[in-house]
C-alpha atoms as a PDB file:
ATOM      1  CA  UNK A   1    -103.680  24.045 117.614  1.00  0.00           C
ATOM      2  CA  UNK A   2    -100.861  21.468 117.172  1.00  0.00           C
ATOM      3  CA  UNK A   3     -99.223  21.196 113.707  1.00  0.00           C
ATOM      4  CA  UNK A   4    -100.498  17.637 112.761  1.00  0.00           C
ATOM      5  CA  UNK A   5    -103.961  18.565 113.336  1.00  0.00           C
ATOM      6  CA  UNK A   6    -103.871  20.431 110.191  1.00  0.00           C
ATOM      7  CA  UNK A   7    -103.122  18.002 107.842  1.00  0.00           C
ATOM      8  CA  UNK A   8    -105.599  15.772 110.228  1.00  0.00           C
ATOM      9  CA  UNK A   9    -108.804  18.198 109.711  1.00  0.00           C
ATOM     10  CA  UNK A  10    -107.543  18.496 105.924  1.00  0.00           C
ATOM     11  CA  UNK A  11    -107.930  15.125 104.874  1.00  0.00           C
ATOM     12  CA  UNK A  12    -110.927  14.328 107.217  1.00  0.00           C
ATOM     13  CA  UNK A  13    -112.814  16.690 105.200  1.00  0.00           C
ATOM     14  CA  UNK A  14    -111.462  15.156 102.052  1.00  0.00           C
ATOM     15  CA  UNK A  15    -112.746  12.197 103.540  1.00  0.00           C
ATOM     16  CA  UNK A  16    -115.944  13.801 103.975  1.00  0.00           C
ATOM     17  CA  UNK A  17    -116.144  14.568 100.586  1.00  0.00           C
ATOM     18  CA  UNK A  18    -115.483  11.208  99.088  1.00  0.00           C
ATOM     19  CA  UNK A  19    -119.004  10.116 101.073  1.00  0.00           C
ATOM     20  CA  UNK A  20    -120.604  13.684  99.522  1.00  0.00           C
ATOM     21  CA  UNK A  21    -119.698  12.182  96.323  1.00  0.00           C
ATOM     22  CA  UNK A  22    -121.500   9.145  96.575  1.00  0.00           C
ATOM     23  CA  UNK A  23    -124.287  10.544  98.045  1.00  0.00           C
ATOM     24  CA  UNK A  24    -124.480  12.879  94.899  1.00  0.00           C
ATOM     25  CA  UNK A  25    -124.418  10.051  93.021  1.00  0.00           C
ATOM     26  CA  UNK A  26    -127.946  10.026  90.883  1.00  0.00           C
ATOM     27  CA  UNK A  27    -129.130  13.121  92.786  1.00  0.00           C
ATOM     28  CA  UNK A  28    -127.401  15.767  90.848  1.00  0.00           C
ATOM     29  CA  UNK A  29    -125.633  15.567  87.752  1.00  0.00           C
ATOM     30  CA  UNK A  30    -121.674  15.684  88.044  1.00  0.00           C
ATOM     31  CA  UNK A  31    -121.206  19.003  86.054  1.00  0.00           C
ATOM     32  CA  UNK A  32    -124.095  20.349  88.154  1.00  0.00           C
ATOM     33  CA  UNK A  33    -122.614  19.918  91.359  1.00  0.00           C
ATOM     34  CA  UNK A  34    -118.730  20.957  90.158  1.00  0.00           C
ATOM     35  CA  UNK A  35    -120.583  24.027  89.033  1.00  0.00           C
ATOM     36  CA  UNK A  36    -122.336  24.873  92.058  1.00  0.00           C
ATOM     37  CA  UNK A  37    -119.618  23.985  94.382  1.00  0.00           C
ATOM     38  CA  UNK A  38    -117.283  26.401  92.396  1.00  0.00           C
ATOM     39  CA  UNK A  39    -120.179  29.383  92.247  1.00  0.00           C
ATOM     40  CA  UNK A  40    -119.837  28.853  96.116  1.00  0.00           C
ATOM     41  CA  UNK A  41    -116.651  28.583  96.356  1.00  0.00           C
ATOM     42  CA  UNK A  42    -115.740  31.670  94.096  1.00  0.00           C
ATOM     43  CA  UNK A  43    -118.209  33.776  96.285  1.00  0.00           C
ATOM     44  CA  UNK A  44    -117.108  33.029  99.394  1.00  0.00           C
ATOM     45  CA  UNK A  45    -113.198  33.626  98.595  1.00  0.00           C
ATOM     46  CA  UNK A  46    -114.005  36.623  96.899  1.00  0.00           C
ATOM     47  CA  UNK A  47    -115.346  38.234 100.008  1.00  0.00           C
ATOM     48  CA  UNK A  48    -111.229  37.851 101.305  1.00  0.00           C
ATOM     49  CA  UNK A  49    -109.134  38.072  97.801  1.00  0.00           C
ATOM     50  CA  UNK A  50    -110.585  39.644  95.470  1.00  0.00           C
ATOM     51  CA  UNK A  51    -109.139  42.854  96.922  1.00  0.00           C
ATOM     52  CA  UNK A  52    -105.760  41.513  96.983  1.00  0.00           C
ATOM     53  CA  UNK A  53    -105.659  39.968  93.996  1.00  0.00           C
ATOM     54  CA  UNK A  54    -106.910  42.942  92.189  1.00  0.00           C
ATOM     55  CA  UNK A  55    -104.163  44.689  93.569  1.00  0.00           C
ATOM     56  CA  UNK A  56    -101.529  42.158  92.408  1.00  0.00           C
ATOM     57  CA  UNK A  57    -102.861  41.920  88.675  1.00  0.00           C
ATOM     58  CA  UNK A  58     -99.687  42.853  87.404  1.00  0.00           C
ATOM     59  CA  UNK A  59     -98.071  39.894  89.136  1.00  0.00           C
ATOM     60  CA  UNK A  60    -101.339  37.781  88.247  1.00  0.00           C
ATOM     61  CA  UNK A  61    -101.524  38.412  84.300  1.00  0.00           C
ATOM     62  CA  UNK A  62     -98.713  36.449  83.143  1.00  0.00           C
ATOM     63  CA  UNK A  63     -99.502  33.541  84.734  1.00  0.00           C
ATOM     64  CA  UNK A  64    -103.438  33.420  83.510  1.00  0.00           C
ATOM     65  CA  UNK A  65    -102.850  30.215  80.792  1.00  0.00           C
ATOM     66  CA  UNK A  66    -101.311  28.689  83.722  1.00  0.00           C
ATOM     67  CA  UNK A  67    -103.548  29.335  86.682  1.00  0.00           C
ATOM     68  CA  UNK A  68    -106.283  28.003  83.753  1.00  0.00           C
ATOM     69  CA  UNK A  69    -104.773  24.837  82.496  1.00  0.00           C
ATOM     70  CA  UNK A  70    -104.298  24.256  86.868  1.00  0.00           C
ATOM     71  CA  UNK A  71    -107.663  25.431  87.679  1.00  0.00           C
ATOM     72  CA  UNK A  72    -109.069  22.664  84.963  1.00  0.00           C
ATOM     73  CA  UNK A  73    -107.062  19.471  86.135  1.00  0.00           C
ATOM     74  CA  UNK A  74    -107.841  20.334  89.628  1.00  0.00           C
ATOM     75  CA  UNK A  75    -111.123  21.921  90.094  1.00  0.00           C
ATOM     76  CA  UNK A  76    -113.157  20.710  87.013  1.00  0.00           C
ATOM     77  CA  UNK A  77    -112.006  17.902  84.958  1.00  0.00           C
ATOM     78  CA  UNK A  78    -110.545  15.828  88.497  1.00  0.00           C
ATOM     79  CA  UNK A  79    -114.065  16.715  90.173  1.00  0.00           C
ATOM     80  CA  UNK A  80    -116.034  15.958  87.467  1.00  0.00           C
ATOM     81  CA  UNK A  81    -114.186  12.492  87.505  1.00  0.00           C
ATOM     82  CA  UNK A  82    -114.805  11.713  90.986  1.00  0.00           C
ATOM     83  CA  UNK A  83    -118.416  12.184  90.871  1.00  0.00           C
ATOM     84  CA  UNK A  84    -118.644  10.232  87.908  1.00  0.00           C
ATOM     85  CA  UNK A  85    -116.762   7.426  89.562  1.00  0.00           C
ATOM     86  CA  UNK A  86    -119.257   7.270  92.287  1.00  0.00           C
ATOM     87  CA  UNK A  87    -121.523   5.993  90.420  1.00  0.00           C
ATOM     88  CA  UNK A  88    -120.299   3.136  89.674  1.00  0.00           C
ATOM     89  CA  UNK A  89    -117.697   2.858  92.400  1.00  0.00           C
ATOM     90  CA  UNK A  90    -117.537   2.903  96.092  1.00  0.00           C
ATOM     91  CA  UNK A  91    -116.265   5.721  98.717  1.00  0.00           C
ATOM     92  CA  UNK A  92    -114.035   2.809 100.044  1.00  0.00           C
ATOM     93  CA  UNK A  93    -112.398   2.246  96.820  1.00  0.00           C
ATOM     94  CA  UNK A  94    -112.372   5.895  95.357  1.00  0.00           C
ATOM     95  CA  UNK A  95    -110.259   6.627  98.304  1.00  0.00           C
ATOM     96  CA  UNK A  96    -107.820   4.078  98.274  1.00  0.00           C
ATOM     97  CA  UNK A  97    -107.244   4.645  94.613  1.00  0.00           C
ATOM     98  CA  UNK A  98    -106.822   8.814  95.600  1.00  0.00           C
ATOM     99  CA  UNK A  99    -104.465   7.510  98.037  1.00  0.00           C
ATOM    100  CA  UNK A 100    -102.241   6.780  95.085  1.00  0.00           C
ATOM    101  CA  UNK A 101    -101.472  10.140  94.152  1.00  0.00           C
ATOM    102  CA  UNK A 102     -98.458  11.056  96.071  1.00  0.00           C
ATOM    103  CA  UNK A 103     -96.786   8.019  94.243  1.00  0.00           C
ATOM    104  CA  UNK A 104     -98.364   9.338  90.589  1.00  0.00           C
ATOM    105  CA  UNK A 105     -96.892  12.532  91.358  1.00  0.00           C
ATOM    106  CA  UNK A 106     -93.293  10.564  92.076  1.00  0.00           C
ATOM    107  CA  UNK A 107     -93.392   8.792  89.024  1.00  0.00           C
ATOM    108  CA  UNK A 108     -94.788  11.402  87.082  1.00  0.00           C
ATOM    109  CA  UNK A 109     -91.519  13.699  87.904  1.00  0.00           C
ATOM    110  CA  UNK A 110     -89.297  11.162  86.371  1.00  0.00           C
ATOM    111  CA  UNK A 111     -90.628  12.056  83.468  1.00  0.00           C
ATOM    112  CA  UNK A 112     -91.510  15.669  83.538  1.00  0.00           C
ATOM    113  CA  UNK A 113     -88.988  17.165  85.871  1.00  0.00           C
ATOM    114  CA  UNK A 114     -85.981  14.753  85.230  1.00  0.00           C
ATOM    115  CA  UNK A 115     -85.698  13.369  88.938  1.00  0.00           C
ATOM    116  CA  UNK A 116     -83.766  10.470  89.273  1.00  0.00           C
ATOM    117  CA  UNK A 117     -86.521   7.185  90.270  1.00  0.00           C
ATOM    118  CA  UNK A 118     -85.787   6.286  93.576  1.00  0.00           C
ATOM    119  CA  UNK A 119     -85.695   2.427  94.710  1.00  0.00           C
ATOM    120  CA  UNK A 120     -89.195   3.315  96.602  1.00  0.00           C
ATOM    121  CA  UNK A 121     -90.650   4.268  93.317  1.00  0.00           C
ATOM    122  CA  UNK A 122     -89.986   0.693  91.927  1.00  0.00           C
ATOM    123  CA  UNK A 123     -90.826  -1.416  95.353  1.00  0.00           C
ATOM    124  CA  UNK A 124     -93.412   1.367  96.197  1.00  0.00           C
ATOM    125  CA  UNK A 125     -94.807   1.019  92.657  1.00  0.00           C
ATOM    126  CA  UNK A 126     -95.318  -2.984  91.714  1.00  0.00           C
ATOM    127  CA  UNK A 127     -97.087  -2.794  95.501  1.00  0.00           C
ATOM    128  CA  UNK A 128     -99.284  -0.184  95.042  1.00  0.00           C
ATOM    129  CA  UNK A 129    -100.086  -1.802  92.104  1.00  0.00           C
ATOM    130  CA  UNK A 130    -100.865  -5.313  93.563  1.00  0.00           C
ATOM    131  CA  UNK A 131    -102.892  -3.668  96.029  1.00  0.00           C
ATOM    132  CA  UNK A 132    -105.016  -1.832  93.380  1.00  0.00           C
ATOM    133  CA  UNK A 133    -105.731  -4.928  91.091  1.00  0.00           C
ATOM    134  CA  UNK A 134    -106.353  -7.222  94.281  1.00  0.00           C
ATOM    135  CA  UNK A 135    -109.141  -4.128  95.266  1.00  0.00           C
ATOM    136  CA  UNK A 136    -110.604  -3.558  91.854  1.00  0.00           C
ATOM    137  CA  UNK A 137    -110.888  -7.129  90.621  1.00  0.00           C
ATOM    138  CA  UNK A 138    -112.379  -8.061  94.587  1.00  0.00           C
ATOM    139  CA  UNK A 139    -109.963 -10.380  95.565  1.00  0.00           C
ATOM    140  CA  UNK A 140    -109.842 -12.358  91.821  1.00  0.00           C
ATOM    141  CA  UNK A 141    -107.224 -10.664  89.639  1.00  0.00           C
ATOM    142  CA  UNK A 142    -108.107 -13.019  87.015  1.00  0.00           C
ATOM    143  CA  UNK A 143    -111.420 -11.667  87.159  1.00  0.00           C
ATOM    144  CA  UNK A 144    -110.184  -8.729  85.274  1.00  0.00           C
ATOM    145  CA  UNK A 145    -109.338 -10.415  82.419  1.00  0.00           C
ATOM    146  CA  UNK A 146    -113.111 -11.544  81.775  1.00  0.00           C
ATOM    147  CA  UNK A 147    -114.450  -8.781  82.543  1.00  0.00           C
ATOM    148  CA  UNK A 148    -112.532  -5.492  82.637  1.00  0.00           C
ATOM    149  CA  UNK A 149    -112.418  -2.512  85.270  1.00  0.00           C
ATOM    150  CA  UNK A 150    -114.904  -1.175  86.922  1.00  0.00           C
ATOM    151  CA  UNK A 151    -115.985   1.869  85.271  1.00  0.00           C
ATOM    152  CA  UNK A 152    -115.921   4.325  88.590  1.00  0.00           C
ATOM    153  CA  UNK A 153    -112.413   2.983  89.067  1.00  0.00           C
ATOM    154  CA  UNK A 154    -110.864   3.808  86.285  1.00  0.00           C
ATOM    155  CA  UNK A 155    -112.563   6.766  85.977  1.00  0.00           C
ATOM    156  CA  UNK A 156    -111.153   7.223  89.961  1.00  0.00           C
ATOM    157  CA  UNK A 157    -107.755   6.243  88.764  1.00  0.00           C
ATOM    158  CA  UNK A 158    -107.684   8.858  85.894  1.00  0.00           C
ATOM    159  CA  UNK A 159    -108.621  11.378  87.805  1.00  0.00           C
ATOM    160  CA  UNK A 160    -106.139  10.685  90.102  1.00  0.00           C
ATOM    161  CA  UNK A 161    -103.646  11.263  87.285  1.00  0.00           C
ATOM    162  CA  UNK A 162    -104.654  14.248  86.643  1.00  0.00           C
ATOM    163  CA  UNK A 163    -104.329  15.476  89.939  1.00  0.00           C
ATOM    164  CA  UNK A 164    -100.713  13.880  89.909  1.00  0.00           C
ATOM    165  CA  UNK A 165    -100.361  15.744  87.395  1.00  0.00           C
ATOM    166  CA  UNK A 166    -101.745  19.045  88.619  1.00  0.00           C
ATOM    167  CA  UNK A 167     -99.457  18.506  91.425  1.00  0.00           C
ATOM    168  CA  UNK A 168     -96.026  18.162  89.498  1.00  0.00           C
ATOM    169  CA  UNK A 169     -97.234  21.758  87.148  1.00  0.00           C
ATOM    170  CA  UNK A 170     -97.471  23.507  90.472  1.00  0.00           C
ATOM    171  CA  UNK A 171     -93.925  22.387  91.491  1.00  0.00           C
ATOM    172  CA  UNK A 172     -92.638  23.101  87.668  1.00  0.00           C
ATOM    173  CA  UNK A 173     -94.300  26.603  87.443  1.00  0.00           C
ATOM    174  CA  UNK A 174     -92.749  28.850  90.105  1.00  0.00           C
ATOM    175  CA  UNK A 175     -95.997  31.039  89.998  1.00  0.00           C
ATOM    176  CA  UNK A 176     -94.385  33.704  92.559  1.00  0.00           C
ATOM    177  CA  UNK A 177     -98.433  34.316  93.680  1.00  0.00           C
ATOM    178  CA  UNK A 178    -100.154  34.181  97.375  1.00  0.00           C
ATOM    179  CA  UNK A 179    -101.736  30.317  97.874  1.00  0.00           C
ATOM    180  CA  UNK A 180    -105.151  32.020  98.382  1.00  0.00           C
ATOM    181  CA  UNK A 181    -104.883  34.314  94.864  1.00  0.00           C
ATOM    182  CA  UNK A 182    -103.970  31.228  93.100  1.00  0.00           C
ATOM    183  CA  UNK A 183    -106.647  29.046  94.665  1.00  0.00           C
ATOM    184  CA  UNK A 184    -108.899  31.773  93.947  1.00  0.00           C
ATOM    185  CA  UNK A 185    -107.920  32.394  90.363  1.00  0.00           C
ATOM    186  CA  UNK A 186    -107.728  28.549  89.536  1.00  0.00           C
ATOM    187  CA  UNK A 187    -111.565  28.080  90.673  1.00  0.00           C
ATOM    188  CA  UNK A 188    -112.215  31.205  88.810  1.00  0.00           C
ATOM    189  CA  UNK A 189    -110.719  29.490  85.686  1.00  0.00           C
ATOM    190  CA  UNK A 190    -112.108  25.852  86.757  1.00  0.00           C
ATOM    191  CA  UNK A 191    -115.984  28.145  86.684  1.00  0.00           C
ATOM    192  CA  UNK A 192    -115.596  29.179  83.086  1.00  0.00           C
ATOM    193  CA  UNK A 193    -114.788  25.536  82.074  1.00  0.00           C
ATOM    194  CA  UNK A 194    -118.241  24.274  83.724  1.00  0.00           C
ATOM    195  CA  UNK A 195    -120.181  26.832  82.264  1.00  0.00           C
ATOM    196  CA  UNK A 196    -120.639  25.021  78.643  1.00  0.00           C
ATOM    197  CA  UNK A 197    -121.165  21.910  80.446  1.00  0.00           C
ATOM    198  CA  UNK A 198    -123.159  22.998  83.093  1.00  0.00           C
ATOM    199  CA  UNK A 199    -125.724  24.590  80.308  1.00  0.00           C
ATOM    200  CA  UNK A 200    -126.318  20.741  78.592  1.00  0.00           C
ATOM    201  CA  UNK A 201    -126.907  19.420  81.588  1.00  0.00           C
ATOM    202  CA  UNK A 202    -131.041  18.490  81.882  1.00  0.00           C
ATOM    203  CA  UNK A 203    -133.244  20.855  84.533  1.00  0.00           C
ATOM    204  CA  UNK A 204    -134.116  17.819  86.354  1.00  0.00           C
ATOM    205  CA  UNK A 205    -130.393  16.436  86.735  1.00  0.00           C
ATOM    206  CA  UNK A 206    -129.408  19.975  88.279  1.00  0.00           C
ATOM    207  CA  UNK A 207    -131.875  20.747  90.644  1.00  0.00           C
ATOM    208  CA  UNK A 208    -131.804  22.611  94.106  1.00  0.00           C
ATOM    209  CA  UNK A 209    -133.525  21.067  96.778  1.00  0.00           C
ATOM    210  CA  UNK A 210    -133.082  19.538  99.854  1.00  0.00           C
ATOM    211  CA  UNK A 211    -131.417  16.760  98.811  1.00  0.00           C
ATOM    212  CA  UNK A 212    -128.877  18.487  97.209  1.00  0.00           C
ATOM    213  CA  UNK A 213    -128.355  21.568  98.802  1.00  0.00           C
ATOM    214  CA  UNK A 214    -126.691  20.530 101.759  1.00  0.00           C
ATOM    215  CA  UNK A 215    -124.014  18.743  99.271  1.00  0.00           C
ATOM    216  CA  UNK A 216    -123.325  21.607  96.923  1.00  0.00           C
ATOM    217  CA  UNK A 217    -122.481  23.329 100.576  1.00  0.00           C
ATOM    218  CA  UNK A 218    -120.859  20.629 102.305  1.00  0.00           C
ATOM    219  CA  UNK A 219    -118.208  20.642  98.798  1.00  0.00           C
ATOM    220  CA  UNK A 220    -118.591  24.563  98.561  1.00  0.00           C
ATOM    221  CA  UNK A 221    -117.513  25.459 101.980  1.00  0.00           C
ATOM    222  CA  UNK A 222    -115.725  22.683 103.551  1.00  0.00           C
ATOM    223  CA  UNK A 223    -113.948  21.169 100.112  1.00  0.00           C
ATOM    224  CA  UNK A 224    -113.240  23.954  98.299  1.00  0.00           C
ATOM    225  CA  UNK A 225    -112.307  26.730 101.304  1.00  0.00           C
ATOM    226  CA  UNK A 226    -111.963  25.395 104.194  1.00  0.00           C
ATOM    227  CA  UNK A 227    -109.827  22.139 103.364  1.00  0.00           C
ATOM    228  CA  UNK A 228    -107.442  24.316 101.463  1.00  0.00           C
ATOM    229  CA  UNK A 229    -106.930  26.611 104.588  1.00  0.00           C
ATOM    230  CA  UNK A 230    -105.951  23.684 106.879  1.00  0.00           C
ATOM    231  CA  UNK A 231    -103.973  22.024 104.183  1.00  0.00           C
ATOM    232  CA  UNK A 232    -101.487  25.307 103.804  1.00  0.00           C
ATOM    233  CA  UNK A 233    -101.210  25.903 107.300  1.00  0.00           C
ATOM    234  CA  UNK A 234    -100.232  22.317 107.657  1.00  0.00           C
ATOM    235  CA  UNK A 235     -97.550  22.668 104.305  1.00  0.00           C
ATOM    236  CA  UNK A 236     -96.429  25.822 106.320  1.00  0.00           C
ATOM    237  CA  UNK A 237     -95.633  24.336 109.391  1.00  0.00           C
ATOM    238  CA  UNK A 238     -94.698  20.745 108.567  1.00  0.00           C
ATOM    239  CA  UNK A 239     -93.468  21.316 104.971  1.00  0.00           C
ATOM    240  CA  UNK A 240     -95.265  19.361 102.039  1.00  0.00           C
ATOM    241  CA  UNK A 241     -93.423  15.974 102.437  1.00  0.00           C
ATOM    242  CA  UNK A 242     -94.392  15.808 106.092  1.00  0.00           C
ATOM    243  CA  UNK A 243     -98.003  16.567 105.220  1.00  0.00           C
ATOM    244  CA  UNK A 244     -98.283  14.115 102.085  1.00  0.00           C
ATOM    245  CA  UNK A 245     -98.002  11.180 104.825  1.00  0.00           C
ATOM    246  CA  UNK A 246    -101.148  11.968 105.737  1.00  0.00           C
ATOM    247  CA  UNK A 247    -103.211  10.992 102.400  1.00  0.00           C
ATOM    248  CA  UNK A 248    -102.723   7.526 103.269  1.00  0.00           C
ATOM    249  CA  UNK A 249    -104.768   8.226 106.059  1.00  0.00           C
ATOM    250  CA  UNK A 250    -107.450   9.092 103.485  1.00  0.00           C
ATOM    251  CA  UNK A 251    -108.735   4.973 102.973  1.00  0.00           C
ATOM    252  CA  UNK A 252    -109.252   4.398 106.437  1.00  0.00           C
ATOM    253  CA  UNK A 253    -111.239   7.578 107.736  1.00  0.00           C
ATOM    254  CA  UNK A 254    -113.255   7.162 104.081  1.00  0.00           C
ATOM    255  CA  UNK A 255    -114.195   3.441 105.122  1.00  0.00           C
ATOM    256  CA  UNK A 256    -114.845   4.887 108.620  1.00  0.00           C
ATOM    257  CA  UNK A 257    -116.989   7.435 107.249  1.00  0.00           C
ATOM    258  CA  UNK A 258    -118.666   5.036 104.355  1.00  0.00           C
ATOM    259  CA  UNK A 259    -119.387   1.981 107.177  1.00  0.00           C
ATOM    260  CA  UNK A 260    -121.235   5.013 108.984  1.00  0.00           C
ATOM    261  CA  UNK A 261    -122.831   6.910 106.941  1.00  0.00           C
ATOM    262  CA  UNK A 262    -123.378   4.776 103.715  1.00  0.00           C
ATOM    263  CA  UNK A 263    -124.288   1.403 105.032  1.00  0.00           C
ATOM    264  CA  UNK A 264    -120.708   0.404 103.025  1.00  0.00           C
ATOM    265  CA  UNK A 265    -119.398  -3.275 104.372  1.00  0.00           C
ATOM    266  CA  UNK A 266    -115.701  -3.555 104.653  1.00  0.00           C
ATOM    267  CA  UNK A 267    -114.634  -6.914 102.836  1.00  0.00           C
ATOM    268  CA  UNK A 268    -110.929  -8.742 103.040  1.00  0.00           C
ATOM    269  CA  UNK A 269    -110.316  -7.208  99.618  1.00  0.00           C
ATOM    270  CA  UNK A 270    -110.493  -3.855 101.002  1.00  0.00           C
ATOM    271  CA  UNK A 271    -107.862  -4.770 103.986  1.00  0.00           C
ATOM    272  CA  UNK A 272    -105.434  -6.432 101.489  1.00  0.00           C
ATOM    273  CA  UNK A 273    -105.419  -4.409  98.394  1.00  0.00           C
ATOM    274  CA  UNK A 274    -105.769  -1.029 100.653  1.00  0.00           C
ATOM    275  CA  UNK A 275    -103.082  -2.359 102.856  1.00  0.00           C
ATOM    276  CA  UNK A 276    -100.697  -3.195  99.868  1.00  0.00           C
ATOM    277  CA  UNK A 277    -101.987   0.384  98.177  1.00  0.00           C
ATOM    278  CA  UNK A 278    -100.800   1.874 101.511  1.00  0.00           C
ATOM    279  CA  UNK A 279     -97.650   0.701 102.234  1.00  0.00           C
ATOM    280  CA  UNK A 280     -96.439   0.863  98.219  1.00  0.00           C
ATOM    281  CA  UNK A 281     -97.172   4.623  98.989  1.00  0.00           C
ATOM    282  CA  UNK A 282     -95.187   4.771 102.338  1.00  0.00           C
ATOM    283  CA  UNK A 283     -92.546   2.963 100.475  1.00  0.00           C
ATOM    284  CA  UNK A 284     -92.447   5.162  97.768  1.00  0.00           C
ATOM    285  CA  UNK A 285     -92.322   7.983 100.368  1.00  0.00           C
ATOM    286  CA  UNK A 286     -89.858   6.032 102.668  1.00  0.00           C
ATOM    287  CA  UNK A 287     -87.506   4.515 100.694  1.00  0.00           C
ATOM    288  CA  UNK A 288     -84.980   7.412  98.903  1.00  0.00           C
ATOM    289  CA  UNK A 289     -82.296   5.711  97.425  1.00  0.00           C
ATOM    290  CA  UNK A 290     -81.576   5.891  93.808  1.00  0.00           C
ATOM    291  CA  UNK A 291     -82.664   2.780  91.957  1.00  0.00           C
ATOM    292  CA  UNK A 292     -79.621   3.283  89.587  1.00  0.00           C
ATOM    293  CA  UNK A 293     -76.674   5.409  91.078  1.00  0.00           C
ATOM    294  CA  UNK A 294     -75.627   6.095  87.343  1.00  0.00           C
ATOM    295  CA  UNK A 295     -79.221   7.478  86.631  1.00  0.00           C
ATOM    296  CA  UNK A 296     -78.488  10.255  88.958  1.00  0.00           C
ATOM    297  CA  UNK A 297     -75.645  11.437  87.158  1.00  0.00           C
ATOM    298  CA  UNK A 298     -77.337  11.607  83.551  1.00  0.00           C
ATOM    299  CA  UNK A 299     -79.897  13.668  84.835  1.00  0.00           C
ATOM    300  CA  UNK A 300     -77.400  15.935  86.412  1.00  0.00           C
ATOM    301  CA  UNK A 301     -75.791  16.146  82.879  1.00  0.00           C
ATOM    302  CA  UNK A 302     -78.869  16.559  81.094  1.00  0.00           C
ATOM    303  CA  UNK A 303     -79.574  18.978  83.348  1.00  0.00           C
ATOM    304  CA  UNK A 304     -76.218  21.183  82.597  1.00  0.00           C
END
């Protein structure tokens, strides 16, 4: 298998679950599903890790609080988000906002791990930006001002944050643990987080049938186990800059998957503020350069 299909299948499947997500939408309640899917999830994995992870408690028990606090931004507060969001949002527009991330995460380090902003951050930034107003507000910015954001979208755009965020812990906290007995442990903590919610959530909103079923496995198998596979094996032979690229991928094989599946129309708001959202990203990704030569050395000083 060549290296880029990786990253490829990865995000496909992320696509994938984007369109779950709106098809869960007023099937199954949000903590439901995020429950299930991490039941699954655990299950499955354990059949592999537990064993190994057993073995490497000694490694595993000082980072616990950490693996938690992960497990919750990642696996249970940014899920429960998303499904949340898709009720009131669109797959097309829930994936162009997720596209944002790898810039979040850019900006985000600035602040948390001192790295000097780059003159893609800035250009990258006011782009994205453009692009995400121009989406949200439909193609009339001013629209926003009468009548606010769409719930699902910000909802979409905080938990996008918080996956930003997830994202710059894992590169603060040198865990020193295998991917797969992190993953593992980080759904394991993500499980006990649903469990309060799970239990106020009404019989009727978290129902197994057919309906639902095939969702719970769809995010429980393919979301949760299998995406994560690819997704390594890409970071492993591409490295993770390489393999970011490919979330802005994520918009366009949502909307492919949203036109086909979901009856979704594609509108000139989508093309413009997706295309803006996309290249602020590339930018962000492209473009290296400090924005201020001097910043560089103050953070190399604050650093000392």
């Amino acid at each position: 298998m060549k290296a880029w299909s990786f990253p490829f299948l990865a995000i496909l499947l992320w696509a994938g679950n984007v369109v779950v997500s709106k098809l869960a939408s007023g099937a199954i309640a949000p903590p439901a599903i995020t429950f299930y899917r991490l039941v699954l999830a655990v299950l499955l994995m354990s059949c592999f890790v537990l064993r190994p992870a057993w073995r490497n408690r000694t490694a595993i028990k000082p980072q616990l609080a950490r693996l938690a606090l992960l497990g919750f931004l990642s696996m249970s507060f940014y899920q429960c988000l998303s499904y949340w969001a898709a009720d009131t949002s669109t797959a097309t527009n829930m994936s162009i906002i997720t596209a944002l991330v790898p810039l979040l995460t850019m900006c985000l380090s600035v602040w948390l791990l001192r790295e000097a902003p780059t003159q893609g951050m800035a250009l990258g930034g006011v782009t994205a930006l453009a692009g995400i107003v121009w989406l949200i507000s439909r193609g009339a910015p001013a629209a926003l001002l009468r009548g606010g954001l769409h719930t699902g979208d910000l909802l979409m755009l905080i938990a996008s944050l918080s996956y930003a965020f997830y994202s710059i812990l894992l590169r603060k906290w040198p865990l020193g643990l295998p991917a797969w007995q992190s993953t593992y442990l980080q759904a394991l903590s993500a499980l006990v987080f649903m469990v309060p919610m799970f239990w106020r959530v009404p019989a009727a909103q978290a129902r197994l049938d057919t309906a639902t079923l095939p969702l719970i496995a769809y995010a429980g198998v393919f979301a949760s186990v299998v995406l994560p596979v690819l997704w390594i094996n890409g970071i492993r032979h591409l490295g993770p800059n390489r393999c970011s690229m490919f979330i802005n991928l994520l918009p366009v094989l949502t909307a492919g998957l949203a036109v086909i599946l979901l009856g979704e129309r594609l509108h000139g708001y989508h093309l413009v503020g997706g295309g803006l959202a996309v290249v602020g990203v590339l930018a962000s990704q492209l473009l290296r350069k400090p924005l201020w030569p001097m910043a560089v050395a103050l953070l190399q000083e604050s650093r000392s």
